[in-house]
PDB file of N, CA and C in Angstrom:
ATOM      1  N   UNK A   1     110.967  78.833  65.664  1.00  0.00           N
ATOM      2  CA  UNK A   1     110.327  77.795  66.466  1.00  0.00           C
ATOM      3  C   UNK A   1     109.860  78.349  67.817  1.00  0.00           C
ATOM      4  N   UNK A   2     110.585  79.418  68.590  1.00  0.00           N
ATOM      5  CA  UNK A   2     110.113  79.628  69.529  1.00  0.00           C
ATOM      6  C   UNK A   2     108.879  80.397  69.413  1.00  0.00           C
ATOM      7  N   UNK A   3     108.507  81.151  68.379  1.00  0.00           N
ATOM      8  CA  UNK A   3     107.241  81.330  68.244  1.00  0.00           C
ATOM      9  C   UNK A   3     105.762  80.563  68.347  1.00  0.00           C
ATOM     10  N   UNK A   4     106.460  79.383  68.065  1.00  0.00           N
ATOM     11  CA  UNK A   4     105.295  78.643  67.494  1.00  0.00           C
ATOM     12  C   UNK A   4     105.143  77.849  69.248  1.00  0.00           C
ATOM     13  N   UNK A   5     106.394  78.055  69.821  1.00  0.00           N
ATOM     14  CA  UNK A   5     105.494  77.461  71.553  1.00  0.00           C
ATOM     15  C   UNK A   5     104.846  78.201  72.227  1.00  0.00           C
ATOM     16  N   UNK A   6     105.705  79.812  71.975  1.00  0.00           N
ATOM     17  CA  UNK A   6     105.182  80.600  72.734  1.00  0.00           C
ATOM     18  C   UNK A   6     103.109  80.915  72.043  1.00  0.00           C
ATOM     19  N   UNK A   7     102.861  80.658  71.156  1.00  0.00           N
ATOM     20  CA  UNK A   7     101.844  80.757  70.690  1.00  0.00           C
ATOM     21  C   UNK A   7     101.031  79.280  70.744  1.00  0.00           C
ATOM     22  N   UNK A   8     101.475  78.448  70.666  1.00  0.00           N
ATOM     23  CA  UNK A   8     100.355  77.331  71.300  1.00  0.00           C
ATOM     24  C   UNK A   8     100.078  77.476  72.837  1.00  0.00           C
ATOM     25  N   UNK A   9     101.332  77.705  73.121  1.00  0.00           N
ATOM     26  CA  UNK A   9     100.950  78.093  75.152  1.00  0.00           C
ATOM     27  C   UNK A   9     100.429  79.205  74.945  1.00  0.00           C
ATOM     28  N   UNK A  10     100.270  80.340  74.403  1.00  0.00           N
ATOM     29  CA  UNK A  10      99.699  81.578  74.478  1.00  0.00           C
ATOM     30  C   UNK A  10      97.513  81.310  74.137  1.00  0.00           C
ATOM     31  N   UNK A  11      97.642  80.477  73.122  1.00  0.00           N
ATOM     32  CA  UNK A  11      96.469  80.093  72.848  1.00  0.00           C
ATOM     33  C   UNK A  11      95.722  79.485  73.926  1.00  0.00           C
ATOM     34  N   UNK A  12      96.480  78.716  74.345  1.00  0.00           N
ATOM     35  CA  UNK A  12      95.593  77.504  75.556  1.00  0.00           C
ATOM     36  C   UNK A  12      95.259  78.027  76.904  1.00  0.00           C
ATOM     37  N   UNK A  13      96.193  79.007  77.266  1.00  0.00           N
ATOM     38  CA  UNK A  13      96.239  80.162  78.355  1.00  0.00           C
ATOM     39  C   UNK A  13      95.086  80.964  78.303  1.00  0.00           C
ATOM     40  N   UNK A  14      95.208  81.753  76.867  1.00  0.00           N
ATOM     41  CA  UNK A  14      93.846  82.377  76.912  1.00  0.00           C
ATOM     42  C   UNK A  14      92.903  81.853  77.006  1.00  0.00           C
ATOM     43  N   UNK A  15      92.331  80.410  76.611  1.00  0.00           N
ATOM     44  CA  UNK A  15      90.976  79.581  76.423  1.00  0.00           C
ATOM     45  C   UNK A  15      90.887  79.491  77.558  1.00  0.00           C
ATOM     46  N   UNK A  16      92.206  79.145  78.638  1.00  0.00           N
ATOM     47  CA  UNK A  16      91.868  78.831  79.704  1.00  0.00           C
ATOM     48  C   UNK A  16      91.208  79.825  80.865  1.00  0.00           C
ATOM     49  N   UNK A  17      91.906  81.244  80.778  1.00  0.00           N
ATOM     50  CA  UNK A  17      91.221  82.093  81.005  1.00  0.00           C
ATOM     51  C   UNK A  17      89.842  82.648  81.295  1.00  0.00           C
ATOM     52  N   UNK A  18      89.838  82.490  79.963  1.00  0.00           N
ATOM     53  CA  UNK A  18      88.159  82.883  79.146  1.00  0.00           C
ATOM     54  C   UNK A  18      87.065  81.971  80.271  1.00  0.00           C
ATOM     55  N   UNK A  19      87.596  80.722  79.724  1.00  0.00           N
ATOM     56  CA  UNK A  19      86.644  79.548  80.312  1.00  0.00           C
ATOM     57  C   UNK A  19      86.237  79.836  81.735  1.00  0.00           C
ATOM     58  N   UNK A  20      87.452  79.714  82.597  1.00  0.00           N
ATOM     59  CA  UNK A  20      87.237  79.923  83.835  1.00  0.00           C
ATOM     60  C   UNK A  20      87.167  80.851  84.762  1.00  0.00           C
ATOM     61  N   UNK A  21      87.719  82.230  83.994  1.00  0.00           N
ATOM     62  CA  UNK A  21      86.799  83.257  84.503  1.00  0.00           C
ATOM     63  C   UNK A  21      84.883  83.722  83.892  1.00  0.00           C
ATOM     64  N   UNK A  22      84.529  83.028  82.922  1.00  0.00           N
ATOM     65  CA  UNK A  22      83.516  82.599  82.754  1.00  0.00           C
ATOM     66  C   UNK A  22      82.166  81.827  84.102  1.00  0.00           C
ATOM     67  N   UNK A  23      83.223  80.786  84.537  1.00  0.00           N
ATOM     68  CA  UNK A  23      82.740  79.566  85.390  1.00  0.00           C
ATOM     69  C   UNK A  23      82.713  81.034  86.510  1.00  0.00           C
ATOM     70  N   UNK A  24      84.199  81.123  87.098  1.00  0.00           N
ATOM     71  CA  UNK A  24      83.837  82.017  88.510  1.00  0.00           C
ATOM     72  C   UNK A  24      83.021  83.273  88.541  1.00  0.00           C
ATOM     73  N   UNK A  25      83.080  83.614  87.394  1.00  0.00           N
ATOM     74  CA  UNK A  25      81.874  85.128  87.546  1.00  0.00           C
ATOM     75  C   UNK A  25      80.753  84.762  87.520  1.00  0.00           C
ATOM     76  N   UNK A  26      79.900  83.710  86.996  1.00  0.00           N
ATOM     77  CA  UNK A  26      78.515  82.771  87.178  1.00  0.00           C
ATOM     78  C   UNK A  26      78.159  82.529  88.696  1.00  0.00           C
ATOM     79  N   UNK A  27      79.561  82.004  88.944  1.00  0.00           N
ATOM     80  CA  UNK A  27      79.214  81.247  90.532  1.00  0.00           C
ATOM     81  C   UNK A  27      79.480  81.903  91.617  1.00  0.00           C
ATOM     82  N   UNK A  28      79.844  83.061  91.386  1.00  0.00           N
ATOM     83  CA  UNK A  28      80.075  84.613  92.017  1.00  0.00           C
ATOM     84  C   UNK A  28      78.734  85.111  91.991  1.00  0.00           C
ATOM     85  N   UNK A  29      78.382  86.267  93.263  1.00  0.00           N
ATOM     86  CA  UNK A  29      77.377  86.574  93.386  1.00  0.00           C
ATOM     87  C   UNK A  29      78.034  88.367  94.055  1.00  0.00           C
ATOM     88  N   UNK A  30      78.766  89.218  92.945  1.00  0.00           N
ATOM     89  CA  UNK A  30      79.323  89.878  94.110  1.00  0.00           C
ATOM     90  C   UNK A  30      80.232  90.546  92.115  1.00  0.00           C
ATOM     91  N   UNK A  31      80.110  92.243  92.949  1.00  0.00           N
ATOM     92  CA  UNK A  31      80.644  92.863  91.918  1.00  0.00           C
ATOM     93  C   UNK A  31      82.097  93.030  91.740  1.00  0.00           C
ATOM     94  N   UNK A  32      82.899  92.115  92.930  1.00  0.00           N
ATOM     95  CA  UNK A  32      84.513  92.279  93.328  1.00  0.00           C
ATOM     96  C   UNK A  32      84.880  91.342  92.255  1.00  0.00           C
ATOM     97  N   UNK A  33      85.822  92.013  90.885  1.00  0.00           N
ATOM     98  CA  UNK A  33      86.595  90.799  90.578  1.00  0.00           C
ATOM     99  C   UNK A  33      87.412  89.518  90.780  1.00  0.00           C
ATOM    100  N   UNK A  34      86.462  88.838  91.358  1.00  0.00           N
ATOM    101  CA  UNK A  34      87.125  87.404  92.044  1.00  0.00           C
ATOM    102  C   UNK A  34      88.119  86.830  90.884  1.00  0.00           C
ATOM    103  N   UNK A  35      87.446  86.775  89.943  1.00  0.00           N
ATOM    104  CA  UNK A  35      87.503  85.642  88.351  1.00  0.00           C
ATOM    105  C   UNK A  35      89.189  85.772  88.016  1.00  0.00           C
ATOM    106  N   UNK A  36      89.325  87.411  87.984  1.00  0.00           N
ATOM    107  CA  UNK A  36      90.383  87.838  87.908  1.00  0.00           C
ATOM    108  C   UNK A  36      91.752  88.096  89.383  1.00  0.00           C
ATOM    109  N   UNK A  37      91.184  88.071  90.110  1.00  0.00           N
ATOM    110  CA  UNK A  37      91.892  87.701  91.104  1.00  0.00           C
ATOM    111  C   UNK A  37      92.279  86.391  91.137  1.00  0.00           C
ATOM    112  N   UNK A  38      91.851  85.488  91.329  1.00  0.00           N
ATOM    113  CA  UNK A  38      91.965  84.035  91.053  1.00  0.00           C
ATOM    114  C   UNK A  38      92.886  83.740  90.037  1.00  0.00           C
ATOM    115  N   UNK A  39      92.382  83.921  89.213  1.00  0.00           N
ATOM    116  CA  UNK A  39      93.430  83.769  87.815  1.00  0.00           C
ATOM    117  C   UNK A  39      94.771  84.177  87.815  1.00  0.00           C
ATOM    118  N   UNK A  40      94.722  85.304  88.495  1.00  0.00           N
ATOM    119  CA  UNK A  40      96.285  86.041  88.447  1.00  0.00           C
ATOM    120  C   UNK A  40      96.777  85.072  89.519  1.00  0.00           C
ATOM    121  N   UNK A  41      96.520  85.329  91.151  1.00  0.00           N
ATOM    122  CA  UNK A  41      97.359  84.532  91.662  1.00  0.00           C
ATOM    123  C   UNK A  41      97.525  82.959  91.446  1.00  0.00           C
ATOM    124  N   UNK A  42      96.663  82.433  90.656  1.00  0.00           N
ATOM    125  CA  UNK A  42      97.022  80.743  90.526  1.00  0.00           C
ATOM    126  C   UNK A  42      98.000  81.206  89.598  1.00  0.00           C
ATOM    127  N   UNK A  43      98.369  82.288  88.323  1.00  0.00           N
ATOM    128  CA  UNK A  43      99.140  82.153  87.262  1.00  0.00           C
ATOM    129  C   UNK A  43     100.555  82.427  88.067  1.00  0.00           C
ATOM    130  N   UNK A  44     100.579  83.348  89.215  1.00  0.00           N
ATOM    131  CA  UNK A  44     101.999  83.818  89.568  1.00  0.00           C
ATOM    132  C   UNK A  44     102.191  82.491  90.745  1.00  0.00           C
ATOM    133  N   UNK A  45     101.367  81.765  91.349  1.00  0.00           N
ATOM    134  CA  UNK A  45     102.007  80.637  91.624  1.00  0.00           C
ATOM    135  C   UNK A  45     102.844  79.530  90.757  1.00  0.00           C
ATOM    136  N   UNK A  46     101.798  79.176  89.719  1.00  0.00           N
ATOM    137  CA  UNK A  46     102.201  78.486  88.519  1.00  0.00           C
ATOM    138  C   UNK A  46     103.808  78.978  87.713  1.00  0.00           C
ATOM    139  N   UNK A  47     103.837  80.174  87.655  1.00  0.00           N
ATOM    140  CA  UNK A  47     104.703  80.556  87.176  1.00  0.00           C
ATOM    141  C   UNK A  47     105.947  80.771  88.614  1.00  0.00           C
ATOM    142  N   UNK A  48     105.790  81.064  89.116  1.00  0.00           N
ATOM    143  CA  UNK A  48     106.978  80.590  90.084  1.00  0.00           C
ATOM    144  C   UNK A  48     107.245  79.372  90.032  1.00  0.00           C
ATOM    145  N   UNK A  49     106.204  78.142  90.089  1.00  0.00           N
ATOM    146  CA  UNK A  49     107.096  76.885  90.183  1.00  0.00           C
ATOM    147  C   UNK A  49     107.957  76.211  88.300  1.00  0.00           C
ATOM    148  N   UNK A  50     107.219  76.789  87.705  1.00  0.00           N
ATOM    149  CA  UNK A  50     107.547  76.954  86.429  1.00  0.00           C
ATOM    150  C   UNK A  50     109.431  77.402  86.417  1.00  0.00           C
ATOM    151  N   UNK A  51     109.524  78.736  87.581  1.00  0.00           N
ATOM    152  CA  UNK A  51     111.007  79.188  86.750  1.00  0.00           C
ATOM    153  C   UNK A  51     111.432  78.344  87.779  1.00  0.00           C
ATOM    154  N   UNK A  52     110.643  77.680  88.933  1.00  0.00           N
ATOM    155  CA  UNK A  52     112.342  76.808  89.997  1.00  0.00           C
ATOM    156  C   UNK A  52     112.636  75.272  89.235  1.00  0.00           C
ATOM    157  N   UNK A  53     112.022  74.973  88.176  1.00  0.00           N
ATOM    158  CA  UNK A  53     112.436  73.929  87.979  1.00  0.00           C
ATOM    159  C   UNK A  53     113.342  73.672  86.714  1.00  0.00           C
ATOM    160  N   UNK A  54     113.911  73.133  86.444  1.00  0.00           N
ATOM    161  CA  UNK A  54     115.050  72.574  85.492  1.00  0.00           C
ATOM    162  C   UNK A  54     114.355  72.731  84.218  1.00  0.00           C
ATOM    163  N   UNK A  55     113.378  73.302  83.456  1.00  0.00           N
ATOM    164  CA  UNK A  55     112.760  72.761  82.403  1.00  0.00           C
ATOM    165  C   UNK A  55     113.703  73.435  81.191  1.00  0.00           C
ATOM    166  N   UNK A  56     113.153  72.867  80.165  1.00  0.00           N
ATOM    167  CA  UNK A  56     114.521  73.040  78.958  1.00  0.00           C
ATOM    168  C   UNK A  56     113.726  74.440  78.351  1.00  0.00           C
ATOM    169  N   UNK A  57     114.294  75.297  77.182  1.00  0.00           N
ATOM    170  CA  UNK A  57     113.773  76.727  76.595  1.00  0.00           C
ATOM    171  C   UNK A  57     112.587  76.689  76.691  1.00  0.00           C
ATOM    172  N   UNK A  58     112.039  75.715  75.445  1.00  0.00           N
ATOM    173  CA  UNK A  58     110.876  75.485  74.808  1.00  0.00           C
ATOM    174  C   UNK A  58     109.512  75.136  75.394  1.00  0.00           C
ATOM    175  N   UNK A  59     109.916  74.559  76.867  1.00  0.00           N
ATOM    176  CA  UNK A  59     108.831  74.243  77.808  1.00  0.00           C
ATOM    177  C   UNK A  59     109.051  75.686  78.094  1.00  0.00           C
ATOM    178  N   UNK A  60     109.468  76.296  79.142  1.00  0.00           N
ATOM    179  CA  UNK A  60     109.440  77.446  79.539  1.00  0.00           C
ATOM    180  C   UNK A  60     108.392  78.409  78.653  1.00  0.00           C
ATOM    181  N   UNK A  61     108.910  78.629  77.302  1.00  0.00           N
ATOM    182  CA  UNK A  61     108.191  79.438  76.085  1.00  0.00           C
ATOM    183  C   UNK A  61     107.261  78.854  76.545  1.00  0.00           C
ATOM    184  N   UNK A  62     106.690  77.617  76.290  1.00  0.00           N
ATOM    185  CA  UNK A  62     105.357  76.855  76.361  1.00  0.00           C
ATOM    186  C   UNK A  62     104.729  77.705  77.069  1.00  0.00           C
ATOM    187  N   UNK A  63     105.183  77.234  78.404  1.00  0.00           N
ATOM    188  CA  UNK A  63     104.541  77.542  80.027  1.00  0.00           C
ATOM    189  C   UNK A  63     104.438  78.626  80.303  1.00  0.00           C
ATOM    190  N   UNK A  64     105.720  79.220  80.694  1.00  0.00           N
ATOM    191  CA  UNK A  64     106.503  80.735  81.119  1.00  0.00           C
ATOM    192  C   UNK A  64     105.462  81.622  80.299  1.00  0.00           C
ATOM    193  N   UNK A  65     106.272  81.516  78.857  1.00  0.00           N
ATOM    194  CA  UNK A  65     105.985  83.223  78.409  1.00  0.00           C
ATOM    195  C   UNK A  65     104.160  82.743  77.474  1.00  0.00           C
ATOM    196  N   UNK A  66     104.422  81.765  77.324  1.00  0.00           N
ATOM    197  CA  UNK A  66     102.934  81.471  76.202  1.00  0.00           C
ATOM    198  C   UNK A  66     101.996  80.832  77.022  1.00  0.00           C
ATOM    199  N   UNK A  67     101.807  79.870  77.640  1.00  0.00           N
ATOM    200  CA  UNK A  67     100.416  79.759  78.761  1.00  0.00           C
ATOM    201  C   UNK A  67     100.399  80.791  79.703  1.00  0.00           C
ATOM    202  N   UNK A  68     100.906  80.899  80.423  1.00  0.00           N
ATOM    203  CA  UNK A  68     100.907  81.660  81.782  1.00  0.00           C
ATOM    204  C   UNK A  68     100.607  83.180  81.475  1.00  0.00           C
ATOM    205  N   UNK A  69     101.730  83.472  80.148  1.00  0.00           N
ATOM    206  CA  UNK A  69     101.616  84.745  79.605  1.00  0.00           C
ATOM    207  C   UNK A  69     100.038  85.257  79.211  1.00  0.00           C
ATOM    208  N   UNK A  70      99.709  84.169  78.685  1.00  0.00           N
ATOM    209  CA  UNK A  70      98.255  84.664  78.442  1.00  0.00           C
ATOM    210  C   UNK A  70      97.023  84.150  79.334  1.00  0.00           C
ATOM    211  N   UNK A  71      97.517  82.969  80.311  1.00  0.00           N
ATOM    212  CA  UNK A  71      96.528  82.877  81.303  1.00  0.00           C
ATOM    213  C   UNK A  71      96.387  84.446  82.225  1.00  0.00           C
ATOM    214  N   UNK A  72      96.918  84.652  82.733  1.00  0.00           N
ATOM    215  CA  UNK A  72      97.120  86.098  83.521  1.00  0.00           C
ATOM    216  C   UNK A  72      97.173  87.163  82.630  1.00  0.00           C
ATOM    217  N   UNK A  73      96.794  88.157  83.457  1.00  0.00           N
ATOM    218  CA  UNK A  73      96.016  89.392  82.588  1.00  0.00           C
ATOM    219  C   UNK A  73      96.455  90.507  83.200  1.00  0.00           C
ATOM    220  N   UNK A  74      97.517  91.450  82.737  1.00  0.00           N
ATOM    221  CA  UNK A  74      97.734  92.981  83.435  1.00  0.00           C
ATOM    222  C   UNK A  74      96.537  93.693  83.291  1.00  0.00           C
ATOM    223  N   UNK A  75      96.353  93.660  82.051  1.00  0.00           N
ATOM    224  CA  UNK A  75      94.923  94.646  81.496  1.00  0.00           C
ATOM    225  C   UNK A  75      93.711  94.453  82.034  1.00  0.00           C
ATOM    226  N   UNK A  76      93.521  93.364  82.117  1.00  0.00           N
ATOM    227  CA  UNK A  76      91.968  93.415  83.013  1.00  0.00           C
ATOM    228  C   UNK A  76      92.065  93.362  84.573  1.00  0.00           C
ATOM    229  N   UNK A  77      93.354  93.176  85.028  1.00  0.00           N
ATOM    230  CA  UNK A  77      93.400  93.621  86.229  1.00  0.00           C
ATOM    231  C   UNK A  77      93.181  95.221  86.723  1.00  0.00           C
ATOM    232  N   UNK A  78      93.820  95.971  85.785  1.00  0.00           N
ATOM    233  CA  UNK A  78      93.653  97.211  85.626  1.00  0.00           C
ATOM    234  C   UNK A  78      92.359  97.758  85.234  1.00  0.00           C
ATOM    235  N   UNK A  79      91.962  97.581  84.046  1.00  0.00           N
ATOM    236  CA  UNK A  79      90.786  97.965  84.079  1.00  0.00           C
ATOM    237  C   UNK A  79      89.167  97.492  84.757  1.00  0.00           C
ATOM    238  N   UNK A  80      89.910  96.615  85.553  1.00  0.00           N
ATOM    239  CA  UNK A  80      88.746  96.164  86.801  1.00  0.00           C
ATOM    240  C   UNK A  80      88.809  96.903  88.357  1.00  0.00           C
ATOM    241  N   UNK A  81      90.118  96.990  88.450  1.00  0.00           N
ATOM    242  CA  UNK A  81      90.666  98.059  89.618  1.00  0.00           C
ATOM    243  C   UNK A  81      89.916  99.293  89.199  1.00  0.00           C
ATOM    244  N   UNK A  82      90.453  99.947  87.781  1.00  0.00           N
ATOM    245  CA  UNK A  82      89.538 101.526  87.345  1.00  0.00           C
ATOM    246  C   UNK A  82      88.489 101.727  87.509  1.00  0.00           C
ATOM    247  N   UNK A  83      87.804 100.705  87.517  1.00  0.00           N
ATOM    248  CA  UNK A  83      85.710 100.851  87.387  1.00  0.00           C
ATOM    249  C   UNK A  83      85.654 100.513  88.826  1.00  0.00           C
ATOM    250  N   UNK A  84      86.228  99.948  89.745  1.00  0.00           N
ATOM    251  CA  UNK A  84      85.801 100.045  90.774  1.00  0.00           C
ATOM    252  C   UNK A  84      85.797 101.289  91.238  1.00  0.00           C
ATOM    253  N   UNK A  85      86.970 102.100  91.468  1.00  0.00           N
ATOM    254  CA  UNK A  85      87.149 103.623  91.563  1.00  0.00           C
ATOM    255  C   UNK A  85      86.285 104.103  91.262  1.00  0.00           C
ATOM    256  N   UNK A  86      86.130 104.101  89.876  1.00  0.00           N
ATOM    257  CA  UNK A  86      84.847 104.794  88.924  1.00  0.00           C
ATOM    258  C   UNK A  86      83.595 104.741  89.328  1.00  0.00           C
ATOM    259  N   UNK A  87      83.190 103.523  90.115  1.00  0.00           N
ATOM    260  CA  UNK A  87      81.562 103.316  90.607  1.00  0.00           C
ATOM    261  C   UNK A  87      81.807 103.633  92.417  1.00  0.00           C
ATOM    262  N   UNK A  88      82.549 104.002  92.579  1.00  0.00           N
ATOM    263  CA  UNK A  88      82.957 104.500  93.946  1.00  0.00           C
ATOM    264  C   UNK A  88      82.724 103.454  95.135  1.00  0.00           C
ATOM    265  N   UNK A  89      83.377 102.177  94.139  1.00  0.00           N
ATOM    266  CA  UNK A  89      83.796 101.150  95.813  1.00  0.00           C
ATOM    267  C   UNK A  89      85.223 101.229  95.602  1.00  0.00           C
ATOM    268  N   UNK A  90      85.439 101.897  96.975  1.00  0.00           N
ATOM    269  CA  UNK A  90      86.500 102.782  97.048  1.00  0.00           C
ATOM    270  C   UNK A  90      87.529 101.914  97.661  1.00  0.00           C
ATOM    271  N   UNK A  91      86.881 101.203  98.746  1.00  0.00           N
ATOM    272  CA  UNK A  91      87.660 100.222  99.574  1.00  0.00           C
ATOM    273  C   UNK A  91      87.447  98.856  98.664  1.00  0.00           C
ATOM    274  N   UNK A  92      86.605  98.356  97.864  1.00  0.00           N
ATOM    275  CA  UNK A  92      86.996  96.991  97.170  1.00  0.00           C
ATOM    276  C   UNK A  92      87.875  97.455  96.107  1.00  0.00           C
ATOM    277  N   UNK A  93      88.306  98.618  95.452  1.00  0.00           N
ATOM    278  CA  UNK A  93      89.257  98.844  94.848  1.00  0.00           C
ATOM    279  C   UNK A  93      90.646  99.113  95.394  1.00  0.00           C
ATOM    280  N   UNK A  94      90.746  99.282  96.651  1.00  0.00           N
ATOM    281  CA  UNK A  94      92.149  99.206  97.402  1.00  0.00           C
ATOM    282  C   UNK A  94      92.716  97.689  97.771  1.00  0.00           C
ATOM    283  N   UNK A  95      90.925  97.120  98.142  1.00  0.00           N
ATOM    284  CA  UNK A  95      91.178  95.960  98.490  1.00  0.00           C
ATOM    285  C   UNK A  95      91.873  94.627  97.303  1.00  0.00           C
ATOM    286  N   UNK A  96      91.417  95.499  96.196  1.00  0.00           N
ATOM    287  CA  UNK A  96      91.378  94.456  94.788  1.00  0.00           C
ATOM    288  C   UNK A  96      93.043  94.561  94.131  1.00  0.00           C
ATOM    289  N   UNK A  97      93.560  95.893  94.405  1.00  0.00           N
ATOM    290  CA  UNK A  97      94.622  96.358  93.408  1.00  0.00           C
ATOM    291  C   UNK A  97      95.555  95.470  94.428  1.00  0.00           C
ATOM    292  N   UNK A  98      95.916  96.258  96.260  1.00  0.00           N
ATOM    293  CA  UNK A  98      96.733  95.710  96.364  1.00  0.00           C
ATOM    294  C   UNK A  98      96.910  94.223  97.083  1.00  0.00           C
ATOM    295  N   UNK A  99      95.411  94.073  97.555  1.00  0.00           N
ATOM    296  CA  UNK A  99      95.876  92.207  97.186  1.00  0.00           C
ATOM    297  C   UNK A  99      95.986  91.436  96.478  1.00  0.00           C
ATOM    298  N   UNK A 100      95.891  91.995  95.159  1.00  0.00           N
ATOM    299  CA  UNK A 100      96.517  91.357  93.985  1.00  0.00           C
ATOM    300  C   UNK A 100      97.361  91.384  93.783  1.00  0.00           C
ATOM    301  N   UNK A 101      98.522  92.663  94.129  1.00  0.00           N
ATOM    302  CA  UNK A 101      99.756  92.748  94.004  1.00  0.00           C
ATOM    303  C   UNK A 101     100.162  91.858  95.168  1.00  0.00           C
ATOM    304  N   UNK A 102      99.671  92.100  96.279  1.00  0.00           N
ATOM    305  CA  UNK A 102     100.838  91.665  97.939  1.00  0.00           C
ATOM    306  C   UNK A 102     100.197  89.653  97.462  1.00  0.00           C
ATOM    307  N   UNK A 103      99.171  89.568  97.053  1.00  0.00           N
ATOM    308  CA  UNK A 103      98.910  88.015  97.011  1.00  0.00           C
ATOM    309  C   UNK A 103      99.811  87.358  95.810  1.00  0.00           C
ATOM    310  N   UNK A 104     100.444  88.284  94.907  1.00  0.00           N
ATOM    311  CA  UNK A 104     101.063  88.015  93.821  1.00  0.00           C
ATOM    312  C   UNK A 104     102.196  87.541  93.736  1.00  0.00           C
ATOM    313  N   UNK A 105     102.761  88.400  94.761  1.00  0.00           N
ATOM    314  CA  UNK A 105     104.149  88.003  94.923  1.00  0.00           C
ATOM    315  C   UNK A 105     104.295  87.144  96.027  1.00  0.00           C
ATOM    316  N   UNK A 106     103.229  87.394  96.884  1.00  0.00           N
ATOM    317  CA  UNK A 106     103.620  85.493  98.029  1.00  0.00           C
ATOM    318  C   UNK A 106     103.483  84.402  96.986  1.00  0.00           C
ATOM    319  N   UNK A 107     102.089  84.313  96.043  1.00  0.00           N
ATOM    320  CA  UNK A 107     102.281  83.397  95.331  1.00  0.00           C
ATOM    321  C   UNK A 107     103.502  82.371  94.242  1.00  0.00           C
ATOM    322  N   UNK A 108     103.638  83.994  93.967  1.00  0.00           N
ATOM    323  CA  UNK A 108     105.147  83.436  93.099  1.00  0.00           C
ATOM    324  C   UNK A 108     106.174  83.115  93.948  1.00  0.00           C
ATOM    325  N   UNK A 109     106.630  83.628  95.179  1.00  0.00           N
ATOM    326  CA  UNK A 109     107.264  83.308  95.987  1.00  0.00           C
ATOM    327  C   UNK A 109     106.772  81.761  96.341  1.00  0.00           C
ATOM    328  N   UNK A 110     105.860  81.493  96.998  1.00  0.00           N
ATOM    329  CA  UNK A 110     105.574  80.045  97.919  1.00  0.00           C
ATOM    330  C   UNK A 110     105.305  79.190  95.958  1.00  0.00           C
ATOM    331  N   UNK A 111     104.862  79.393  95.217  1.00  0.00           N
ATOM    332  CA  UNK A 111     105.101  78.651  93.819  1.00  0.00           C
ATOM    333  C   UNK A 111     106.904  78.235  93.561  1.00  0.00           C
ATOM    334  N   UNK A 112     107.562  78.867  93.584  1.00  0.00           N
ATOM    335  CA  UNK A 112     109.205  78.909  93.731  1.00  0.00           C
ATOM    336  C   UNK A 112     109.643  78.420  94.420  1.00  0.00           C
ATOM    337  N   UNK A 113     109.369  78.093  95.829  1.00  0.00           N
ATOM    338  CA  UNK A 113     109.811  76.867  96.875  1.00  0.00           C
ATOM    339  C   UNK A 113     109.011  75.787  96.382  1.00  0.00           C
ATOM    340  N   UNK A 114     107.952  75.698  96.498  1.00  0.00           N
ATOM    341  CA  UNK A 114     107.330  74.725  95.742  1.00  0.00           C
ATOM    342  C   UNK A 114     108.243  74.080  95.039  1.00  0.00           C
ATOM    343  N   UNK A 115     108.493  74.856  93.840  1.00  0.00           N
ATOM    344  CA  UNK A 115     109.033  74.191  92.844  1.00  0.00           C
ATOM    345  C   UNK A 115     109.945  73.647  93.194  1.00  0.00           C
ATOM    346  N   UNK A 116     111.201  74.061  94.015  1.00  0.00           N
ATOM    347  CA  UNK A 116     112.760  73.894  94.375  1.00  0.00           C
ATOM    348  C   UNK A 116     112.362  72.418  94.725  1.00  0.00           C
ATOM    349  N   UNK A 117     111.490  72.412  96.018  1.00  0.00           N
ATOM    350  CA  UNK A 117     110.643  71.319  96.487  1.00  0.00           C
ATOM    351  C   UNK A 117     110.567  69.733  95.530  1.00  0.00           C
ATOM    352  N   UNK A 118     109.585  70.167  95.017  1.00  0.00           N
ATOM    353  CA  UNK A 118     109.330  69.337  94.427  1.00  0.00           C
ATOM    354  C   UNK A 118     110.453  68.734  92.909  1.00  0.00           C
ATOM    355  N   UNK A 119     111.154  69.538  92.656  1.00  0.00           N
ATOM    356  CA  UNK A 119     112.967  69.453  91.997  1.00  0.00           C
ATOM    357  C   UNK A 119     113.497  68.556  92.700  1.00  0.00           C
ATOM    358  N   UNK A 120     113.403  68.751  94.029  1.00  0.00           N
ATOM    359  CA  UNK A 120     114.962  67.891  94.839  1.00  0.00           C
ATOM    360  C   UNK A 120     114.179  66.215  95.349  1.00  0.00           C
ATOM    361  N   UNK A 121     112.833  66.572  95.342  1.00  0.00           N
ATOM    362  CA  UNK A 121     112.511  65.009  95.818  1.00  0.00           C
ATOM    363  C   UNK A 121     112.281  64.066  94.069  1.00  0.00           C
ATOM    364  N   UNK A 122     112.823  64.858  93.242  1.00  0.00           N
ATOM    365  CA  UNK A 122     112.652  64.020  91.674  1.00  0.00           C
ATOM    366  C   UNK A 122     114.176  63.498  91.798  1.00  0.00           C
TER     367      UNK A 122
END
């Protein structure tokens, strides 16, 4: 059974993905992976408030490891960081890798109070 959450949340994550890094690279005018920036830190917010709250396995699978898991993307973070290197924007690739990392973890961090937050006034 836990397959089958972690794979409906895994499915809907990716569509969601797709879709809306779709929408932001259209409405982007600019070779800096926004689409993917975006995506990651809304997912490591999301997923911080995800682990501060009480939720039972199966939501978690849902959320945690099967939406979130597949809304957010190691791999195309990476291989969007590489081609920047590669086409020699040297500084939007410093700028891209580690404010994705340093924005990653405030996110999940301030997502995690969040959550605690919004736990104690339920």
């Amino acid at each position: 059974m836990d397959l089958v959450f972690v794979g409906i949340g895994g499915a809907l994550g990716s569509l969601t993905r797709y879709k809306l890094g779709k929408v932001i690279t259209e409405k982007s005018n600019t070779t800096f992976p926004i689409g993917t920036l975006i995506i990651n830190i809304t997912g490591a917010i999301l997923l911080g408030i995800v682990s501060s709250l009480d939720v039972s396995k199966n939501m978690y699978l849902l959320l945690g490891d099967g939406f979130l898991g597949a809304y957010t993307t190691f791999s195309t973070f990476m291989y969007e960081g590489f081609n920047l290197f590669q086409e020699n924007e040297k500084m939007n690739a410093f700028t891209y890798v580690l404010g994705s990392l340093l924005l990653g973890v405030i996110g999940y961090v301030s997502g995690y109070e969040l959550g605690k937050i919004i736990y104690s006034a339920m």
